[in-house]
PDB file of N, CA and C in Angstrom:
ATOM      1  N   UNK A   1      13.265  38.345  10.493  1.00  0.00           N
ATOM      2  CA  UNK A   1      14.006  38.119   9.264  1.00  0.00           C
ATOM      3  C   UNK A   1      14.857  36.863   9.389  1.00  0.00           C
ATOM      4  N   UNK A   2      14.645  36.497   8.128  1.00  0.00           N
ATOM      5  CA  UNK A   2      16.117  35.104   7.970  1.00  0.00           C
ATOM      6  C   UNK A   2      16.851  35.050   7.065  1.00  0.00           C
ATOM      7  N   UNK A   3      18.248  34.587   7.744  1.00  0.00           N
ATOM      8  CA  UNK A   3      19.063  34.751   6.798  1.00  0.00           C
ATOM      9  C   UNK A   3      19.389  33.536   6.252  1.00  0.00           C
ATOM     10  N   UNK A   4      19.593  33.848   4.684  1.00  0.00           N
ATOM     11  CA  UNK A   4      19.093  32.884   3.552  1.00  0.00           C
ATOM     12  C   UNK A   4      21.036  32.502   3.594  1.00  0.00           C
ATOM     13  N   UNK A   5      20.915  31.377   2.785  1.00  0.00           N
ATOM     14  CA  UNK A   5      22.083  30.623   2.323  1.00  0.00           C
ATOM     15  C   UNK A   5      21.770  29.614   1.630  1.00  0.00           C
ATOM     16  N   UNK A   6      23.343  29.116   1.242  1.00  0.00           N
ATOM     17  CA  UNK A   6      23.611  27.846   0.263  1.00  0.00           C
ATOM     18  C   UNK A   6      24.180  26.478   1.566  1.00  0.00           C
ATOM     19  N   UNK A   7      23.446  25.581   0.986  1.00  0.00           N
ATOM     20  CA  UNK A   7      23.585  24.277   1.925  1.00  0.00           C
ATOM     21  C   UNK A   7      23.679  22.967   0.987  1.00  0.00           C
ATOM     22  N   UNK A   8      24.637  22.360   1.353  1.00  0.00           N
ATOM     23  CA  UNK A   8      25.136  21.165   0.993  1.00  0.00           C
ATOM     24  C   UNK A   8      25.654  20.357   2.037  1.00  0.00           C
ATOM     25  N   UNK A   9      25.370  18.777   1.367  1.00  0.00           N
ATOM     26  CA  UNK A   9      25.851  17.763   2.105  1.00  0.00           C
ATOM     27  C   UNK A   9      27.844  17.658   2.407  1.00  0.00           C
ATOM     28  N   UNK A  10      28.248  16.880   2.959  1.00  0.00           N
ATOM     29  CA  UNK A  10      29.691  16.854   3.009  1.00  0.00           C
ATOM     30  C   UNK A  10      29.947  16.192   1.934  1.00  0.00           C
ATOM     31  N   UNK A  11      29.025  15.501   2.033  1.00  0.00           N
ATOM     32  CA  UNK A  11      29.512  13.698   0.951  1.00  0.00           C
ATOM     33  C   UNK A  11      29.097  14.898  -0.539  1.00  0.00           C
ATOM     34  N   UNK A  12      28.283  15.323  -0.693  1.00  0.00           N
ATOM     35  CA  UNK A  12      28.102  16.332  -2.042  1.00  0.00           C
ATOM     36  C   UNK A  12      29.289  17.212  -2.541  1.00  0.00           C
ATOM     37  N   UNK A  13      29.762  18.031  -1.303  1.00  0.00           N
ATOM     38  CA  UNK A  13      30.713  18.778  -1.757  1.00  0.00           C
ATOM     39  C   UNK A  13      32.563  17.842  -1.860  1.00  0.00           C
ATOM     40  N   UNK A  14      32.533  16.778  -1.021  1.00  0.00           N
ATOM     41  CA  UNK A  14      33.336  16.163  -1.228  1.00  0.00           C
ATOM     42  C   UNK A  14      33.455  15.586  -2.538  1.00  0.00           C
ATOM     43  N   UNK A  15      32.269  15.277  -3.113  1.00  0.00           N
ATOM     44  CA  UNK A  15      32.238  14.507  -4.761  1.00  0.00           C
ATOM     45  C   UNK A  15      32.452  16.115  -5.583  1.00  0.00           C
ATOM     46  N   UNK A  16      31.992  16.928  -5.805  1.00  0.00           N
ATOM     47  CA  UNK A  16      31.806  17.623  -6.345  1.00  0.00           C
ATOM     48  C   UNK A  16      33.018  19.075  -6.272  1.00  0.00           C
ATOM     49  N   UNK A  17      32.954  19.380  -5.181  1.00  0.00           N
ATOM     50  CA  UNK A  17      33.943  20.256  -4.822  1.00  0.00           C
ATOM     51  C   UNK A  17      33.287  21.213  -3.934  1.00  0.00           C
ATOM     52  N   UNK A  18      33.526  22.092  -3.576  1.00  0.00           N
ATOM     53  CA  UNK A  18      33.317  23.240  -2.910  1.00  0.00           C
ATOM     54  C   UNK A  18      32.986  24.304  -3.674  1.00  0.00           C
ATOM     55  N   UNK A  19      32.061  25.169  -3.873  1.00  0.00           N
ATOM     56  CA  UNK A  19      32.094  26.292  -4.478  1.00  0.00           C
ATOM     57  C   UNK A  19      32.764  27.229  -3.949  1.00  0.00           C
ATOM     58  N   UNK A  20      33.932  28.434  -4.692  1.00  0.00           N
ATOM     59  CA  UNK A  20      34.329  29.159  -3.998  1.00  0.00           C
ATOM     60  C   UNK A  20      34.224  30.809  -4.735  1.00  0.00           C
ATOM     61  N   UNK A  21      33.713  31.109  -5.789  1.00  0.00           N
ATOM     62  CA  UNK A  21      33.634  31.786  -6.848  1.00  0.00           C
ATOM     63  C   UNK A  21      31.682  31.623  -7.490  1.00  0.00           C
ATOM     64  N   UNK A  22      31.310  32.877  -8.198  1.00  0.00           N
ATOM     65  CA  UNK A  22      30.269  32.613  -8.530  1.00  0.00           C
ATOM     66  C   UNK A  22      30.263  31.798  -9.599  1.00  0.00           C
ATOM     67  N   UNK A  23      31.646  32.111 -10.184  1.00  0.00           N
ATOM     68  CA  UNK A  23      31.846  31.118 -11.373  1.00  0.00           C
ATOM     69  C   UNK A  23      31.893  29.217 -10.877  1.00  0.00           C
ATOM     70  N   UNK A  24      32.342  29.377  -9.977  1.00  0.00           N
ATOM     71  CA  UNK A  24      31.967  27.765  -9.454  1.00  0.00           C
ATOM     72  C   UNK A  24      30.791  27.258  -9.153  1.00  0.00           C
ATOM     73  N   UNK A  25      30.029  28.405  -8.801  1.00  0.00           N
ATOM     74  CA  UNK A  25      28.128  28.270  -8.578  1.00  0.00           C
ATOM     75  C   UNK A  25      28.220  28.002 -10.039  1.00  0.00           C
ATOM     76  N   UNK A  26      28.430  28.058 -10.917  1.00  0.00           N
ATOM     77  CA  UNK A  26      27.517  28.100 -12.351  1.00  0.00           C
ATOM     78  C   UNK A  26      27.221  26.643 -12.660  1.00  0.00           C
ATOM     79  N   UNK A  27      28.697  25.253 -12.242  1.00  0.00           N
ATOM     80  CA  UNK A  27      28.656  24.193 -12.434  1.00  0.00           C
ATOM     81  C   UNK A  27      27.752  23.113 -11.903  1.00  0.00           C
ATOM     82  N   UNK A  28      27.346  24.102 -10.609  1.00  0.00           N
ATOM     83  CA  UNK A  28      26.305  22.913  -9.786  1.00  0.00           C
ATOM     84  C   UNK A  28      24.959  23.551  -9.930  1.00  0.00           C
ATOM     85  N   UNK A  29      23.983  22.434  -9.343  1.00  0.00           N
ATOM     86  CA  UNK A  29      22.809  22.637  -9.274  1.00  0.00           C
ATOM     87  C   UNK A  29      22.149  23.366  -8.640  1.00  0.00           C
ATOM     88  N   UNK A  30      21.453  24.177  -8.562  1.00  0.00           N
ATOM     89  CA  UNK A  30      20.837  24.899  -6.863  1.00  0.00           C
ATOM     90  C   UNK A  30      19.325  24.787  -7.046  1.00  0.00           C
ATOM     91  N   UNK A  31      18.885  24.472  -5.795  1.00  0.00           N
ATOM     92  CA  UNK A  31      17.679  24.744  -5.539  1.00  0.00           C
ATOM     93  C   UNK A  31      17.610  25.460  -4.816  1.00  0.00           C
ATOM     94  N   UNK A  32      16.087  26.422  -5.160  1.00  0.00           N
ATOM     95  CA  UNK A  32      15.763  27.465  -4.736  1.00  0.00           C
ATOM     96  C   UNK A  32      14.317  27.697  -3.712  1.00  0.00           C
ATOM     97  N   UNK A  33      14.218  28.416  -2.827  1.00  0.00           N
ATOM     98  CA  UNK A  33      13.371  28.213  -1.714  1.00  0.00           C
ATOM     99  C   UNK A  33      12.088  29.595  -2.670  1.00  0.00           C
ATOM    100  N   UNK A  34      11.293  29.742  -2.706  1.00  0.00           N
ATOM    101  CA  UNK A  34      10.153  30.515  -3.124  1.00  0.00           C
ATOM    102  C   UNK A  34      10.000  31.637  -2.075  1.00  0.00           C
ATOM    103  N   UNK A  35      10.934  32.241  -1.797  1.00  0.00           N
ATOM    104  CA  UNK A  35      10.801  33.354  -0.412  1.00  0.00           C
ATOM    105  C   UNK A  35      10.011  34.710  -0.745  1.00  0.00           C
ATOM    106  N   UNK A  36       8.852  34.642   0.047  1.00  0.00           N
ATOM    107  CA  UNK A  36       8.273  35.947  -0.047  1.00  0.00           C
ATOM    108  C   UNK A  36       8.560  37.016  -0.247  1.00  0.00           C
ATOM    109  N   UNK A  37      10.197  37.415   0.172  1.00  0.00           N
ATOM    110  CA  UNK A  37      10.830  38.639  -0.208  1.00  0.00           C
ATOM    111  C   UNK A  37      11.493  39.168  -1.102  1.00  0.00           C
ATOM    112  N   UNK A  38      11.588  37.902  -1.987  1.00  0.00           N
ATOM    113  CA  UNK A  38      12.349  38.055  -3.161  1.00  0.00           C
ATOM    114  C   UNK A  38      12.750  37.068  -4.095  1.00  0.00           C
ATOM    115  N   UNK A  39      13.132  37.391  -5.802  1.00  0.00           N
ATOM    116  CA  UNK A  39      12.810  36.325  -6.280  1.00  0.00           C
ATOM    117  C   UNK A  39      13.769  35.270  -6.425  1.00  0.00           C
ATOM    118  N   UNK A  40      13.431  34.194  -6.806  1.00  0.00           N
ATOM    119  CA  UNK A  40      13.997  32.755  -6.527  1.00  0.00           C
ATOM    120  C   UNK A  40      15.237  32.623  -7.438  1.00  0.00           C
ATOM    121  N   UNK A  41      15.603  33.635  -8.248  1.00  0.00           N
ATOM    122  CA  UNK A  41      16.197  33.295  -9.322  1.00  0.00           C
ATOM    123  C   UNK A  41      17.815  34.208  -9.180  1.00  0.00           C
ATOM    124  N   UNK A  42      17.402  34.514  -7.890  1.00  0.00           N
ATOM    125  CA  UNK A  42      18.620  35.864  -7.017  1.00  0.00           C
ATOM    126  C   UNK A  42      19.085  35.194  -6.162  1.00  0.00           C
ATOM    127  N   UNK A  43      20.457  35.434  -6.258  1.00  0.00           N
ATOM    128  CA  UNK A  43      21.226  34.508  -4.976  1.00  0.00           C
ATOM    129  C   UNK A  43      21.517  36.164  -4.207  1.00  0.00           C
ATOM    130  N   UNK A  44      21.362  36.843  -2.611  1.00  0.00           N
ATOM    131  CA  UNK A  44      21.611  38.338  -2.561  1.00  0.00           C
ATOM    132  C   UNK A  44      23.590  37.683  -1.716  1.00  0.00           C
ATOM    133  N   UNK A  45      24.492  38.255  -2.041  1.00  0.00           N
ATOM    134  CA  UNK A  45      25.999  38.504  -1.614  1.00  0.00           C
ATOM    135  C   UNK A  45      25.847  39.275  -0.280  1.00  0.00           C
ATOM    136  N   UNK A  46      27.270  38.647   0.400  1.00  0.00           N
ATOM    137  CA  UNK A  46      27.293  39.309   1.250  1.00  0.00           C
ATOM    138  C   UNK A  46      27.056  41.059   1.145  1.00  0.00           C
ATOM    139  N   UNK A  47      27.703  41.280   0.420  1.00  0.00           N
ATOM    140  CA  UNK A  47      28.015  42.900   0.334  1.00  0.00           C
ATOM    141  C   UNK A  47      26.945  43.523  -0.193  1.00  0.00           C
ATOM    142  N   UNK A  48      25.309  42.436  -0.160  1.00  0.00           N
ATOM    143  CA  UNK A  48      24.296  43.568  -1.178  1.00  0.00           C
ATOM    144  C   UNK A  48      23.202  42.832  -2.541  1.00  0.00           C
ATOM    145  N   UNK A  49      25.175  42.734  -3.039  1.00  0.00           N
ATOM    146  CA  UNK A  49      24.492  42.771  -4.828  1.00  0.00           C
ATOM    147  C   UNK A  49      23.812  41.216  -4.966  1.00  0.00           C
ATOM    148  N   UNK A  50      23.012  40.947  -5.868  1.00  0.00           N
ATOM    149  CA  UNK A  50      22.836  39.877  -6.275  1.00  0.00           C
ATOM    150  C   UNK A  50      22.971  39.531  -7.571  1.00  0.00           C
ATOM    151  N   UNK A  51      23.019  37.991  -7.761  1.00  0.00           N
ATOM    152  CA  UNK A  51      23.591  37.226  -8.856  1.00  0.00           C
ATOM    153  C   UNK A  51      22.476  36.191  -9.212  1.00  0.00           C
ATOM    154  N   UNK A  52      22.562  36.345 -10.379  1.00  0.00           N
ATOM    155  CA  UNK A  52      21.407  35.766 -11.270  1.00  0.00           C
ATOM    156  C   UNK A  52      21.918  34.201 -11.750  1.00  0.00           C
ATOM    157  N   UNK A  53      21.013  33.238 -11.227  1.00  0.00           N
ATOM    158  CA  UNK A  53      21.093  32.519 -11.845  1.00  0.00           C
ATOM    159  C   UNK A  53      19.551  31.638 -12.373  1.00  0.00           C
ATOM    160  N   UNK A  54      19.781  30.167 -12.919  1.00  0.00           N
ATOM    161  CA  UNK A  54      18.811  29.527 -13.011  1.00  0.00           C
ATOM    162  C   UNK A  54      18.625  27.964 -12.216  1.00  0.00           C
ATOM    163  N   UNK A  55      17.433  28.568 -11.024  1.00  0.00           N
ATOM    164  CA  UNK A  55      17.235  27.208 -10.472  1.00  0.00           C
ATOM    165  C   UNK A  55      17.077  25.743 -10.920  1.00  0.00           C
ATOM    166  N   UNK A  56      17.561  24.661 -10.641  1.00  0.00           N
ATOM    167  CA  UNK A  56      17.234  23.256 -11.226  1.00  0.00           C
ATOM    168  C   UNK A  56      15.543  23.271 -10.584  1.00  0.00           C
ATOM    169  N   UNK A  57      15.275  23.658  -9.122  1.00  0.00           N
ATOM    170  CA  UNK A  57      14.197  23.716  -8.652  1.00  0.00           C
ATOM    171  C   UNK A  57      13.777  24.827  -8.200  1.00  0.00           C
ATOM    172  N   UNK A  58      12.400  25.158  -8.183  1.00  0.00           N
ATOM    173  CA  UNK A  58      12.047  26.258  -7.195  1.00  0.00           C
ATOM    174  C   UNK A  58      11.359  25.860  -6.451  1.00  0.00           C
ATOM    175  N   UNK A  59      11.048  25.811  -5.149  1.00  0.00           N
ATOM    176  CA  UNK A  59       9.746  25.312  -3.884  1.00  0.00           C
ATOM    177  C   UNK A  59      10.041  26.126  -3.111  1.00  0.00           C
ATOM    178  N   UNK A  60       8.446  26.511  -2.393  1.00  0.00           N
ATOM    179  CA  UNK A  60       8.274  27.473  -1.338  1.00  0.00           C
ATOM    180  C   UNK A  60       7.927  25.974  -0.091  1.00  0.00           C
ATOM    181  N   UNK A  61       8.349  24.533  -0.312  1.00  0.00           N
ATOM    182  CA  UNK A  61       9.136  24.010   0.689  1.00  0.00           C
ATOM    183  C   UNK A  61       9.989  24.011   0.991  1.00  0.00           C
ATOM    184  N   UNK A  62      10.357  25.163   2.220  1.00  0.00           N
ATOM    185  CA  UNK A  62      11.718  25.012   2.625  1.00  0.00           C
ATOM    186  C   UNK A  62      12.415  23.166   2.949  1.00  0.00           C
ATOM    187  N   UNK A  63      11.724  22.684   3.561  1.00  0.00           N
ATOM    188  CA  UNK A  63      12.376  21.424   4.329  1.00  0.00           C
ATOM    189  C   UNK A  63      12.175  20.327   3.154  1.00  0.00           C
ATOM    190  N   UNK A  64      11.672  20.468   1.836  1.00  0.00           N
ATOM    191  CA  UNK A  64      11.920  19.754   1.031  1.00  0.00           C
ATOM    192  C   UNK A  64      13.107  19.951   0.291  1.00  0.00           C
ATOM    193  N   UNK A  65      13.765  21.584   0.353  1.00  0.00           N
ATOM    194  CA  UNK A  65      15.052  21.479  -0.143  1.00  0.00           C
ATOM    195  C   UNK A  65      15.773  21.355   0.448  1.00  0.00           C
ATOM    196  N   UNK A  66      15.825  21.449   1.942  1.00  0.00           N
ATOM    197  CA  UNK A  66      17.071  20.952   2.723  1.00  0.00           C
ATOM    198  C   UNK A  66      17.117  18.980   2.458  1.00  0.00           C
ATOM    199  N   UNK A  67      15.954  18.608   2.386  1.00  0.00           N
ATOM    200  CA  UNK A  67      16.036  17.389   2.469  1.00  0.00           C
ATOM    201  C   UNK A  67      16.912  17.125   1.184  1.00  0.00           C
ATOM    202  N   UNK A  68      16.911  17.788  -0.028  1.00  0.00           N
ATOM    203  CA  UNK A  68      17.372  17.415  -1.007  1.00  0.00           C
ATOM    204  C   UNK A  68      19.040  17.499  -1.082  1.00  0.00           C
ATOM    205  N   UNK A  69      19.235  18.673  -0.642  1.00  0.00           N
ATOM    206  CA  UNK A  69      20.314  19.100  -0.102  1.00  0.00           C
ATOM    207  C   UNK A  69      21.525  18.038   0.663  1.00  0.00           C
ATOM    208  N   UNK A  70      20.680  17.506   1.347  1.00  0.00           N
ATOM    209  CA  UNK A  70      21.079  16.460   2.717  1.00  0.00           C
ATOM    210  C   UNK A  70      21.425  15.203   2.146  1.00  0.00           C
ATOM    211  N   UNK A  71      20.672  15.101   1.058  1.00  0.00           N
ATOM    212  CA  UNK A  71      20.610  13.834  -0.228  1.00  0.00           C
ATOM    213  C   UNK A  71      21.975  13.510  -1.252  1.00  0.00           C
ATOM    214  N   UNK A  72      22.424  14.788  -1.019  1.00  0.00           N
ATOM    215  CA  UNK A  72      23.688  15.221  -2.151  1.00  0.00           C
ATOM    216  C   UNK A  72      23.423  15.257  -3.334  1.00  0.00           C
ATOM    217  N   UNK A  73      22.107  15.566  -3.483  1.00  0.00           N
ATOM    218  CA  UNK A  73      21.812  16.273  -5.216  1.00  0.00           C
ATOM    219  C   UNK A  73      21.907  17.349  -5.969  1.00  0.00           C
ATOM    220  N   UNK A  74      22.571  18.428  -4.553  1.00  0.00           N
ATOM    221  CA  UNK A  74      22.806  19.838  -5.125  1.00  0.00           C
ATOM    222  C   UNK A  74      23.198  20.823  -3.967  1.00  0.00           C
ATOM    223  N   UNK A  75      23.072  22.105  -4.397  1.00  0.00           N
ATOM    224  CA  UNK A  75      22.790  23.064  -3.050  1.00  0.00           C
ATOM    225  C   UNK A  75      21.541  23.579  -3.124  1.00  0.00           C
ATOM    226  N   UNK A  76      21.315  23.855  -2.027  1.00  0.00           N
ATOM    227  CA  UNK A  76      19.709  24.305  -1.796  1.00  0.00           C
ATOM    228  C   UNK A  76      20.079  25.806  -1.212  1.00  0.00           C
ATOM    229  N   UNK A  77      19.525  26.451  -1.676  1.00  0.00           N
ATOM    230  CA  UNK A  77      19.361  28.267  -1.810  1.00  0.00           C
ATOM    231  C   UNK A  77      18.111  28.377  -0.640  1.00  0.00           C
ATOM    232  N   UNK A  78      18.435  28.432   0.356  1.00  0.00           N
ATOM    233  CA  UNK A  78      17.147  28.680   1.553  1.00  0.00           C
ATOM    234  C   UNK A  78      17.530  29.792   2.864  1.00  0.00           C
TER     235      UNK A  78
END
């Protein structure tokens, strides 16, 4: 198993801010990884539940969204 997360550049979250709230996820972009276990459109919380949102991207390339990620175009959901 792997454990999934949100990844951003420094220089990204420095322009942008930090998310700290789901309500602060709503303002940025996320890309989303196509994971076999579940769907792309679910971020799962620590505690379980998950939160619905809508990807800017979906790819079942992982290392194309880190690359994007790394780019400072968003967070990447991988």
């Amino acid at each position: 198993h792997l454990r999934e997360c949100l990844m951003a550049s420094e220089e990204y979250l420095a322009t942008r801010g930090t998310p700290k709230t789901l309500e602060d996820l709503q303002k940025h972009d996320i890309f989303s990884w196509l994971s076999p276990e579940h769907p792309a459109d679910r971020l799962t919380l620590l505690n379980g539940a998950e939160w619905q949102f809508t990807p800017r991207v979906q790819s079942a390339d992982v290392h194309a969204l880190r690359r994007i990620a790394s780019m400072g175009m968003g967070l990447a959901y991988v």
